[in-house]
C-alpha atoms as a PDB file:
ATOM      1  CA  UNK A   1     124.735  45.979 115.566  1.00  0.00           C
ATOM      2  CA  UNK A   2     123.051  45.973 112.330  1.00  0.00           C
ATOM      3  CA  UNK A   3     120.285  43.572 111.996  1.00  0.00           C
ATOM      4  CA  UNK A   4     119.375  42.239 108.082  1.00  0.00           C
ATOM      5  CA  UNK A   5     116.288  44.322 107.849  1.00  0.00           C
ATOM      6  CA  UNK A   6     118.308  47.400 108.040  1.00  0.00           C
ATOM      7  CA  UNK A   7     120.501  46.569 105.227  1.00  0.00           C
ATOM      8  CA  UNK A   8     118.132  45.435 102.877  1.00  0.00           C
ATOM      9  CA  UNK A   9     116.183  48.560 103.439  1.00  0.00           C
ATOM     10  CA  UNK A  10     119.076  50.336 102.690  1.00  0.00           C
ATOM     11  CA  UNK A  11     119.749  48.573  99.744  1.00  0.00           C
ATOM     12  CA  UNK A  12     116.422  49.160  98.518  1.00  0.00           C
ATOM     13  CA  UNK A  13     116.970  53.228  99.233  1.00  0.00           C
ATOM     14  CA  UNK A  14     120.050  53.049  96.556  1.00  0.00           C
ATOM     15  CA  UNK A  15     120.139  53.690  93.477  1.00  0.00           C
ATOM     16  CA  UNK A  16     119.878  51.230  90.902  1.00  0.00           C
ATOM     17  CA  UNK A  17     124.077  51.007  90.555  1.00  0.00           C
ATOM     18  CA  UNK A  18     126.119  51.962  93.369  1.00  0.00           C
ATOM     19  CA  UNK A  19     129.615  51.086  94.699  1.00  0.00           C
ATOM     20  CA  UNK A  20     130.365  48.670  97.651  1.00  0.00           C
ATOM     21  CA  UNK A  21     131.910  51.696  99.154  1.00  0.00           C
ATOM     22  CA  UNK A  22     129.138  53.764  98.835  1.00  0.00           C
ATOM     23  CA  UNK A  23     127.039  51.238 100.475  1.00  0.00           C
ATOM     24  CA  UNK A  24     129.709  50.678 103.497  1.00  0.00           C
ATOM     25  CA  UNK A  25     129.769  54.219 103.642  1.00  0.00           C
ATOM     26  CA  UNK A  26     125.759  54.518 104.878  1.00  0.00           C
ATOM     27  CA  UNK A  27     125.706  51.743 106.585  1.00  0.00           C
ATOM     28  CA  UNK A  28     128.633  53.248 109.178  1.00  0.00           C
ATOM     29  CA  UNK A  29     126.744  56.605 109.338  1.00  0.00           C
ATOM     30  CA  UNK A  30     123.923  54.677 110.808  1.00  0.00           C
ATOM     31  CA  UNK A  31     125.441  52.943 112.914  1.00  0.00           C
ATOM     32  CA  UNK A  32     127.447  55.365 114.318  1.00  0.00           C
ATOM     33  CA  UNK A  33     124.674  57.165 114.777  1.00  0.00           C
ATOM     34  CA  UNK A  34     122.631  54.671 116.633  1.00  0.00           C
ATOM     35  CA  UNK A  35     125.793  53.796 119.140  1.00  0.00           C
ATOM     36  CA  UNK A  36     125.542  57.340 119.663  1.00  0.00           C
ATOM     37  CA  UNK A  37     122.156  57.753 120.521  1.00  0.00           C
ATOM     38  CA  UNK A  38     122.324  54.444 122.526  1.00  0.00           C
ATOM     39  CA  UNK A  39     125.154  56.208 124.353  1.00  0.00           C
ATOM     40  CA  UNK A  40     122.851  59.383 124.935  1.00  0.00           C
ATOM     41  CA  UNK A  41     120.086  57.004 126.297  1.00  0.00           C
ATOM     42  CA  UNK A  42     122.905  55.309 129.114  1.00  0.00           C
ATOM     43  CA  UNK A  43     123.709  58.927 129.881  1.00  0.00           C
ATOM     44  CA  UNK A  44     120.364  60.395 130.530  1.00  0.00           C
ATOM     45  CA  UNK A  45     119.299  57.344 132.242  1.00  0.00           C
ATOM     46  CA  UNK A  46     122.354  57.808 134.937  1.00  0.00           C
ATOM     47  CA  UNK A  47     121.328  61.336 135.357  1.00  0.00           C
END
């Protein structure tokens, strides 16, 4: 889930004009990546 605080950093990393997409666009890559590491946490935890 993304919390505020990570958007509005990520916000703040932009540049000073960017598109909607291009903001969508980040915001999935890091949260894709965080399910995935969440996922690799479960995983090692069961093994």
């Amino acid at each position: 889930m993304l919390t505020k605080e990570l958007v509005s950093s990520q916000i703040k990393e932009m540049p000073n004009e960017f598109t909607l997409d291009e903001l969508i666009e980040r915001l999935l890559v890091i949260e894709k990546v965080n399910q995935g590491l969440h996922r690799a946490k479960l995983y090692l935890k069961k093994n």
